[in-house]
PDB file of N, CA and C in Angstrom:
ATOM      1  N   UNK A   1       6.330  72.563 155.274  1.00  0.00           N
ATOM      2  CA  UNK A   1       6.930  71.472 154.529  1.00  0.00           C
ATOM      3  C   UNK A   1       8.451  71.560 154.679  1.00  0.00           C
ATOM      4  N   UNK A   2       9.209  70.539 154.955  1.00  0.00           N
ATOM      5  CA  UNK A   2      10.546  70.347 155.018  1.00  0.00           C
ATOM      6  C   UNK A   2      11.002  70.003 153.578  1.00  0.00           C
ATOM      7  N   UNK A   3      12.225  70.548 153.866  1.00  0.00           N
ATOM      8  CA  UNK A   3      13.266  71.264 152.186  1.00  0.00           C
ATOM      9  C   UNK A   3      13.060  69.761 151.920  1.00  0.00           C
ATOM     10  N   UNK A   4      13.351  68.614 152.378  1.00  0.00           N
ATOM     11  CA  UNK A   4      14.137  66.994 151.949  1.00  0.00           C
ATOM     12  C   UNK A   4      12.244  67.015 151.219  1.00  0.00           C
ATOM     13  N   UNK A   5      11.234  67.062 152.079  1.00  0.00           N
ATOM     14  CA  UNK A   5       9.844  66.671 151.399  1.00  0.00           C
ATOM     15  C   UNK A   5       9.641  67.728 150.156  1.00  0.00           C
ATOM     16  N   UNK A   6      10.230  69.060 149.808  1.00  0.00           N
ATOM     17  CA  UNK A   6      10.134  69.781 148.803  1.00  0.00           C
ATOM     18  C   UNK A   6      10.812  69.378 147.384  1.00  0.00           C
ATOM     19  N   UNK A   7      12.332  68.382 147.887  1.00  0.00           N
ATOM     20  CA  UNK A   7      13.060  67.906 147.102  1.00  0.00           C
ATOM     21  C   UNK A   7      12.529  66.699 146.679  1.00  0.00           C
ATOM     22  N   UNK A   8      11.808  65.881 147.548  1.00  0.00           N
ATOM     23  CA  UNK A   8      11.369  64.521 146.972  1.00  0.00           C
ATOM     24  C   UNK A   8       9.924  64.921 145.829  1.00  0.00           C
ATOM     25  N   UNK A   9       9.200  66.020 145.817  1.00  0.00           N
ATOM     26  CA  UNK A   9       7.885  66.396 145.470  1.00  0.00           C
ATOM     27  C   UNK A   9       8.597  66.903 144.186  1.00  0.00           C
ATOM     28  N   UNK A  10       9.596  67.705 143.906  1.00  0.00           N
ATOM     29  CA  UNK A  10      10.258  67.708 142.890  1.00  0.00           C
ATOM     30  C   UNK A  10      10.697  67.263 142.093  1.00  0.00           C
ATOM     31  N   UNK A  11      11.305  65.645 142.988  1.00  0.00           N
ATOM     32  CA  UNK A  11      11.826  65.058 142.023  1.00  0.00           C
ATOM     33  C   UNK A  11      10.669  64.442 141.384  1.00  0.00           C
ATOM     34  N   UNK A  12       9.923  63.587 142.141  1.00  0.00           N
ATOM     35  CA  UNK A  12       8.648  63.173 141.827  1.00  0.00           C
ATOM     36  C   UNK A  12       8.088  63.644 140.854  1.00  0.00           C
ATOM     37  N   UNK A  13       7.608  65.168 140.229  1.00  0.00           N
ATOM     38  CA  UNK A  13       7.424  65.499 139.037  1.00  0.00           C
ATOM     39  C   UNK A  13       8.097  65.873 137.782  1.00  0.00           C
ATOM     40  N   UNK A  14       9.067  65.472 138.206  1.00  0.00           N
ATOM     41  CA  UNK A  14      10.317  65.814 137.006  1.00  0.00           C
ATOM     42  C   UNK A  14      10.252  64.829 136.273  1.00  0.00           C
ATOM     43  N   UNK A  15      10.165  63.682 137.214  1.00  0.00           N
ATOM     44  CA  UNK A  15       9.966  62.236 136.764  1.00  0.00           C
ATOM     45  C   UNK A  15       8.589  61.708 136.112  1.00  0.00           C
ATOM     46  N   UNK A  16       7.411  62.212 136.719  1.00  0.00           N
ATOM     47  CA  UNK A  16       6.310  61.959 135.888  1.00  0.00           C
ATOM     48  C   UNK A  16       5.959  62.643 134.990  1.00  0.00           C
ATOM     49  N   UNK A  17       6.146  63.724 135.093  1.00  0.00           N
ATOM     50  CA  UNK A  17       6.116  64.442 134.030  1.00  0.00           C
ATOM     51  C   UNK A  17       7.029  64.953 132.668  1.00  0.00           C
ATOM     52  N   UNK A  18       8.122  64.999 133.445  1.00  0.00           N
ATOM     53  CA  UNK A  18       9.185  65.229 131.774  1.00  0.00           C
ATOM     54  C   UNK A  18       9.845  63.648 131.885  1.00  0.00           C
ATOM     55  N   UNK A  19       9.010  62.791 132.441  1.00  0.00           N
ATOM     56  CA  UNK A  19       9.976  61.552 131.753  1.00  0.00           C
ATOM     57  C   UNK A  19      11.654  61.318 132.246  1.00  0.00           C
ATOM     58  N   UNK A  20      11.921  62.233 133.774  1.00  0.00           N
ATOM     59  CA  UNK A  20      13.305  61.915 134.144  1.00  0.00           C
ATOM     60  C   UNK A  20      13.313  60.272 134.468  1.00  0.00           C
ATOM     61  N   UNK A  21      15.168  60.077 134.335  1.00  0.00           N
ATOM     62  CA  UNK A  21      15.201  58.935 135.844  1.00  0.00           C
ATOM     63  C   UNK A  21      16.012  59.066 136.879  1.00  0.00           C
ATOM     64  N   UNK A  22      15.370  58.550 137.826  1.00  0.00           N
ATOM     65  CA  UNK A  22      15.703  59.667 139.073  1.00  0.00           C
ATOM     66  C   UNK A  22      17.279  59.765 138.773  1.00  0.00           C
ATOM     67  N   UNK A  23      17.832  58.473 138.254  1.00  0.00           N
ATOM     68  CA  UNK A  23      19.745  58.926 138.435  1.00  0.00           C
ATOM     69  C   UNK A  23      20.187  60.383 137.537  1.00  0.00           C
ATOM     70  N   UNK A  24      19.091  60.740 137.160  1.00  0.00           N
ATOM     71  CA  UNK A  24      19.406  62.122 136.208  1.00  0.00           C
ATOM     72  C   UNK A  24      19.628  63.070 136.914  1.00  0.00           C
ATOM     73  N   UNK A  25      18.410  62.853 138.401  1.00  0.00           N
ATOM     74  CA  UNK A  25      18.252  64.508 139.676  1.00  0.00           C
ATOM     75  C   UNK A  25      19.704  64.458 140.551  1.00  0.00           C
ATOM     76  N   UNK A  26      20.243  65.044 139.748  1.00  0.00           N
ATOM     77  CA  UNK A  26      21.943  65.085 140.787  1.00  0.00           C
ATOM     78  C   UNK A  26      21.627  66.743 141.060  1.00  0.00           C
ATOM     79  N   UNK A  27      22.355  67.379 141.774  1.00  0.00           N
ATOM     80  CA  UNK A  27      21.898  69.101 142.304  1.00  0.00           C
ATOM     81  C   UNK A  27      22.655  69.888 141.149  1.00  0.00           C
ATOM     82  N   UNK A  28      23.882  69.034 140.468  1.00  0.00           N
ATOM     83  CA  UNK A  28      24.404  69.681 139.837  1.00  0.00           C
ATOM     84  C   UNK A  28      23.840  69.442 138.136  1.00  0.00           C
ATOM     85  N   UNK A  29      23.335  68.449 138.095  1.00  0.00           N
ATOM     86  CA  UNK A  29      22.713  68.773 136.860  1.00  0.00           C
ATOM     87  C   UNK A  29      21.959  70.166 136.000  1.00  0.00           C
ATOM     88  N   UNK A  30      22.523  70.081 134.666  1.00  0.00           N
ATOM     89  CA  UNK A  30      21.725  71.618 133.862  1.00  0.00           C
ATOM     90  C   UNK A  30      20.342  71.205 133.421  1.00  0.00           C
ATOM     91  N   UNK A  31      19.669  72.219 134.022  1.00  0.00           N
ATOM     92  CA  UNK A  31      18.490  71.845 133.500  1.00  0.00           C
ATOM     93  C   UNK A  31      18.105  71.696 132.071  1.00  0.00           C
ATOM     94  N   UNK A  32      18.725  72.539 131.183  1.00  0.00           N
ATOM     95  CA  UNK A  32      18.805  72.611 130.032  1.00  0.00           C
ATOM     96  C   UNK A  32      19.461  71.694 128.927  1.00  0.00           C
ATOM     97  N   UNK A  33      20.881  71.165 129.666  1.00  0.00           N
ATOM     98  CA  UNK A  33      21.870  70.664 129.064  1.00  0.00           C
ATOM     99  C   UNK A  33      21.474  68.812 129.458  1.00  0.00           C
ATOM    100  N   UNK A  34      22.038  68.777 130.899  1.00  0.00           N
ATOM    101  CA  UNK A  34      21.224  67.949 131.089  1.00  0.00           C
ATOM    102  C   UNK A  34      20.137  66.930 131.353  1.00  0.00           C
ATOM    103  N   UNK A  35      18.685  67.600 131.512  1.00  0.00           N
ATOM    104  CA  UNK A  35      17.357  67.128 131.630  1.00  0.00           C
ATOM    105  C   UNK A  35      17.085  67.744 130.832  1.00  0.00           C
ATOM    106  N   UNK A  36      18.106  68.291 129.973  1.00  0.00           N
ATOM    107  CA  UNK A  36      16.775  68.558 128.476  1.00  0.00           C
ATOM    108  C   UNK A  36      15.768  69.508 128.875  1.00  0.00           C
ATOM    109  N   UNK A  37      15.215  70.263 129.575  1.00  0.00           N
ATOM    110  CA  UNK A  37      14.017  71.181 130.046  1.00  0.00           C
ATOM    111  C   UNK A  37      14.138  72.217 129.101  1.00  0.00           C
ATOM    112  N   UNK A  38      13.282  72.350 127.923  1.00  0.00           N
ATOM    113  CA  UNK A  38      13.587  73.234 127.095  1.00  0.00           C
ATOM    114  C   UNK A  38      12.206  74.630 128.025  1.00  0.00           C
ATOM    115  N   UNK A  39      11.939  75.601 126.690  1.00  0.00           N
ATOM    116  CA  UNK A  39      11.376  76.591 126.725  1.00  0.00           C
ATOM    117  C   UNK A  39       9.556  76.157 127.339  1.00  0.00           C
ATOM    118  N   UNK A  40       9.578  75.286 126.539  1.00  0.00           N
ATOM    119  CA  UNK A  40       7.847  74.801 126.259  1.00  0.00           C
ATOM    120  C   UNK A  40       7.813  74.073 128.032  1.00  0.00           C
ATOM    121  N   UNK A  41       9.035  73.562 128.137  1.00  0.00           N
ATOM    122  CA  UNK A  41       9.230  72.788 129.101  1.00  0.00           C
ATOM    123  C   UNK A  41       8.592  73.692 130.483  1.00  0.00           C
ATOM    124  N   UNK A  42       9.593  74.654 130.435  1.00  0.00           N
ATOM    125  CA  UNK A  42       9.420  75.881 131.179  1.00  0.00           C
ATOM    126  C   UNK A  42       8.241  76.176 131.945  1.00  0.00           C
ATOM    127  N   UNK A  43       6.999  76.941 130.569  1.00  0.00           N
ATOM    128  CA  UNK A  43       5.839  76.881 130.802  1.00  0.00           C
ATOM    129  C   UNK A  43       5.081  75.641 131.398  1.00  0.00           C
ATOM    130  N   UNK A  44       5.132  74.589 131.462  1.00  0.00           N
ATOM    131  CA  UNK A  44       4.759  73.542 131.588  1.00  0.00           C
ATOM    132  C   UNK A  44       5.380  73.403 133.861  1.00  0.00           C
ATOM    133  N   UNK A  45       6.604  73.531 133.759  1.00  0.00           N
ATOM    134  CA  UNK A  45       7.096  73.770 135.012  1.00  0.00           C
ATOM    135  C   UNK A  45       6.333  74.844 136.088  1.00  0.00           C
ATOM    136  N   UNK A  46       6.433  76.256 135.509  1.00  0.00           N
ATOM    137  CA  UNK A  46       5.300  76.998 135.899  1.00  0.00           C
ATOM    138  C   UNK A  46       4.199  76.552 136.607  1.00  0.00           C
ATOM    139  N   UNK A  47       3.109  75.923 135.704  1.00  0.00           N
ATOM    140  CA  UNK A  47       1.763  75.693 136.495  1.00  0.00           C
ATOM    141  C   UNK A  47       2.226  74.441 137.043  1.00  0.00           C
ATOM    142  N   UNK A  48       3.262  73.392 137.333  1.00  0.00           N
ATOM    143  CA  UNK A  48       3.348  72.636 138.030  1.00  0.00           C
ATOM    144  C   UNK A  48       3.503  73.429 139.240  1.00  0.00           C
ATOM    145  N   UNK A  49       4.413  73.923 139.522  1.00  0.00           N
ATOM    146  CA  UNK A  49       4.959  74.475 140.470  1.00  0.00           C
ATOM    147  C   UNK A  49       3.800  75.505 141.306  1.00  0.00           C
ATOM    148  N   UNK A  50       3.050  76.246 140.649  1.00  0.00           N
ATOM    149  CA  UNK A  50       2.004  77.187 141.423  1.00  0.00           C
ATOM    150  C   UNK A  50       0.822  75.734 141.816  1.00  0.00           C
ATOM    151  N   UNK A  51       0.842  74.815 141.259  1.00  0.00           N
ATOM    152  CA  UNK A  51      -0.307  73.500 141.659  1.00  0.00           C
ATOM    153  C   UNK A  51       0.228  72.915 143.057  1.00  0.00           C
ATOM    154  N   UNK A  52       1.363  72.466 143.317  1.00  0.00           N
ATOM    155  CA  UNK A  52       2.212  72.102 143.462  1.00  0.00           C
ATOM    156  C   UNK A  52       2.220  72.838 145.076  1.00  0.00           C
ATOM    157  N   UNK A  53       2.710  73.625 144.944  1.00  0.00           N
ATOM    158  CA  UNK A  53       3.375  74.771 146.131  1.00  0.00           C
ATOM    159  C   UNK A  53       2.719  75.725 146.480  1.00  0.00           C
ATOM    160  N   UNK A  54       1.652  76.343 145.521  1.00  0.00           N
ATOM    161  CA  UNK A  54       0.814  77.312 145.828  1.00  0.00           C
ATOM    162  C   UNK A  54       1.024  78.945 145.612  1.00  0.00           C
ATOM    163  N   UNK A  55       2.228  79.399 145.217  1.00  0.00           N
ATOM    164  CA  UNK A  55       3.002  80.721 144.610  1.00  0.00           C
ATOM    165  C   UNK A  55       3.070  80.712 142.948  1.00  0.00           C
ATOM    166  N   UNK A  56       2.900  82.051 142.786  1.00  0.00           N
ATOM    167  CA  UNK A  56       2.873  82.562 141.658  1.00  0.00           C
ATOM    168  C   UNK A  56       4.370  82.483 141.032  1.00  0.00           C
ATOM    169  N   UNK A  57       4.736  82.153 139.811  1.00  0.00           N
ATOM    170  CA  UNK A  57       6.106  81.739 139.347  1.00  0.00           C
ATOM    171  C   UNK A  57       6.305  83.293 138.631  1.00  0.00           C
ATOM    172  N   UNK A  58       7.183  83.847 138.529  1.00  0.00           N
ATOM    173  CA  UNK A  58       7.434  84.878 137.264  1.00  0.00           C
ATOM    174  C   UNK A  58       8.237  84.456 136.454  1.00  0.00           C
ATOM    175  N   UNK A  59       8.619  84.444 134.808  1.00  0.00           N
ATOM    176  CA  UNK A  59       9.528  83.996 134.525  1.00  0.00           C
ATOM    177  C   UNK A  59      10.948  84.479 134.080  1.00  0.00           C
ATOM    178  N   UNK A  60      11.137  85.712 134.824  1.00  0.00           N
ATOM    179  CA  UNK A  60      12.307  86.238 135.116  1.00  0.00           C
ATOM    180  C   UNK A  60      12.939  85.272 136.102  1.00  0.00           C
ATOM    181  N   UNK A  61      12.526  84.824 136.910  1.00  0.00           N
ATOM    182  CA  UNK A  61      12.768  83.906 138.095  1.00  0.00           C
ATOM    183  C   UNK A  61      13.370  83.113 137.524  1.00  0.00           C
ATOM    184  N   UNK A  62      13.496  82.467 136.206  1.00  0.00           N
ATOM    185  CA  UNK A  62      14.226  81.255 135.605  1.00  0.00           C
ATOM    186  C   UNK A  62      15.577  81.726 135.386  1.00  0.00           C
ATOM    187  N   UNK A  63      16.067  83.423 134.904  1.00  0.00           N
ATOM    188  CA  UNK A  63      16.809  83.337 134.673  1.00  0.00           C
ATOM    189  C   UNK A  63      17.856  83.132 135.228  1.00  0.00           C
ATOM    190  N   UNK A  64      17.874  83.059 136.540  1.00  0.00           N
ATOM    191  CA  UNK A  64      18.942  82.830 137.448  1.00  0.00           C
ATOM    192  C   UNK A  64      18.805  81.313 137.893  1.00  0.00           C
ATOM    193  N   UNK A  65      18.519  80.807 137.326  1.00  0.00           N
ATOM    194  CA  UNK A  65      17.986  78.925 137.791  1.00  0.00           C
ATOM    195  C   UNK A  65      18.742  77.931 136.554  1.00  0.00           C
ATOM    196  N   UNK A  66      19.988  78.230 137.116  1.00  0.00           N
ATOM    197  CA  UNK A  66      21.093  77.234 135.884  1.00  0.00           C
ATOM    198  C   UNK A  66      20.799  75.379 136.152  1.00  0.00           C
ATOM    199  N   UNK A  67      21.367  75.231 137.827  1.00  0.00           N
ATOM    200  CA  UNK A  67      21.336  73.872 138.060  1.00  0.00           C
ATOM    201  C   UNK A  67      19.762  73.124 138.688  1.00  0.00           C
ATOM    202  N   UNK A  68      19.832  72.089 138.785  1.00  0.00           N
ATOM    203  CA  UNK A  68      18.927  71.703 139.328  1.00  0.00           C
ATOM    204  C   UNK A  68      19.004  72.004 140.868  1.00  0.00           C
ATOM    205  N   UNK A  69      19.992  72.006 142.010  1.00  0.00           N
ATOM    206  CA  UNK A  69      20.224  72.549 142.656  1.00  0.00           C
ATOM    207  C   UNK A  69      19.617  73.872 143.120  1.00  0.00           C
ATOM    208  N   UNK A  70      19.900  74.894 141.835  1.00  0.00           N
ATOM    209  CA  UNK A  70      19.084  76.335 141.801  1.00  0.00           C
ATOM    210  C   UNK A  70      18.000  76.340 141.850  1.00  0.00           C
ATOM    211  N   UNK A  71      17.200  75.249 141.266  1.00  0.00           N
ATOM    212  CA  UNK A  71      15.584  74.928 141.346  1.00  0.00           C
ATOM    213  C   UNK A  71      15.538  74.275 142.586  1.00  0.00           C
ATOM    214  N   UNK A  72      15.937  73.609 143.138  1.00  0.00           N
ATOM    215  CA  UNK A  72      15.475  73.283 144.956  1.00  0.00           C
ATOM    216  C   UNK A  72      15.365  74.660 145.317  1.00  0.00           C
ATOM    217  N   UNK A  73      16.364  75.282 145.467  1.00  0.00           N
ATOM    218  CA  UNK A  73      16.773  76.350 146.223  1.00  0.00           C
ATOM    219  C   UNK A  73      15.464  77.339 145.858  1.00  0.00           C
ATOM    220  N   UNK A  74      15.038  77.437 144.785  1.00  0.00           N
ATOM    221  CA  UNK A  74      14.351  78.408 144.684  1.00  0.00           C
ATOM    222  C   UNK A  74      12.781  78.235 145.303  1.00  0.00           C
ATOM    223  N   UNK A  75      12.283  76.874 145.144  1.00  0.00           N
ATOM    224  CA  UNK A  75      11.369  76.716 145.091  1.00  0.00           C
ATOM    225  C   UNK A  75      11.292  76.410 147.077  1.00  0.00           C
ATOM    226  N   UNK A  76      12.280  75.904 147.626  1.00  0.00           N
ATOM    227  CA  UNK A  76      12.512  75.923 148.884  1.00  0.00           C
ATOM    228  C   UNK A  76      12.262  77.258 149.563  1.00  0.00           C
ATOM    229  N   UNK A  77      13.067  78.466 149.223  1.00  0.00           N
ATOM    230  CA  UNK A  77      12.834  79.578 149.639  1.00  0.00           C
ATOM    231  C   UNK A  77      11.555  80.029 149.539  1.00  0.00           C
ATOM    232  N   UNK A  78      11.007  80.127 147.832  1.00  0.00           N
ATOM    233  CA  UNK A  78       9.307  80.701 147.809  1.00  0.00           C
ATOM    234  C   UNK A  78       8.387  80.211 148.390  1.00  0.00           C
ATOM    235  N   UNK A  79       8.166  78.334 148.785  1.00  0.00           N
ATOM    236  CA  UNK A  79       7.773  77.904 149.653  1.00  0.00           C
ATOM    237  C   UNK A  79       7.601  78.055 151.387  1.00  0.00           C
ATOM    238  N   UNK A  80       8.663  78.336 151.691  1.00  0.00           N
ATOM    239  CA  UNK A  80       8.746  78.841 153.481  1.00  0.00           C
ATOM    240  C   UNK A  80       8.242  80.177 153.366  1.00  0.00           C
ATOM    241  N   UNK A  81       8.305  81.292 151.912  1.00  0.00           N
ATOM    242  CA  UNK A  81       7.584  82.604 152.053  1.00  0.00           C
ATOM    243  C   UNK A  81       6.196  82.529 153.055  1.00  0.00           C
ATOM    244  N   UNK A  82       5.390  81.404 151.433  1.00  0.00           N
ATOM    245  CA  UNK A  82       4.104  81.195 151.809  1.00  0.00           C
ATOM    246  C   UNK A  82       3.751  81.052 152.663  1.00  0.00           C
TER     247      UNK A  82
END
């Protein structure tokens, strides 16, 4: 899968599922601050993401995942693992 098709599959559930609009997915957006992605949120991100991509999430892994940006990046990298 190419990073641009990892980023569109992303945005795609950000949007159906927490209710983004897309003008919200900027790279620099906080996930926290600005999309609102709280704790519950989190968990909820998790099993998207192992449905999704197919890797196991840990959630130490969040703590270094400030921007939305950081979440491409991350999920880009664990993806090409697989």
């Amino acid at each position: 899968m190419e990073n641009q098709e990892i980023i569109s599959k992303v945005n795609d559930f950000l949007i159906d599922e927490f209710e983004l609009e897309e003008n919200q997915l900027i790279p620099s957006a906080s996930l926290k601050e600005t999309l609102e992605i709280d704790s519950l949120d989190y968990v909820d991100l998790v099993v998207i993401i192992e449905k999704n991509f197919g890797f196991k999430v840990k959630g130490e892994d969040f703590a270094t995942i400030k921007s939305l940006q950081d979440f491409y990046d991350y999920i880009i990298g664990k993806a090409h693992v697989n």
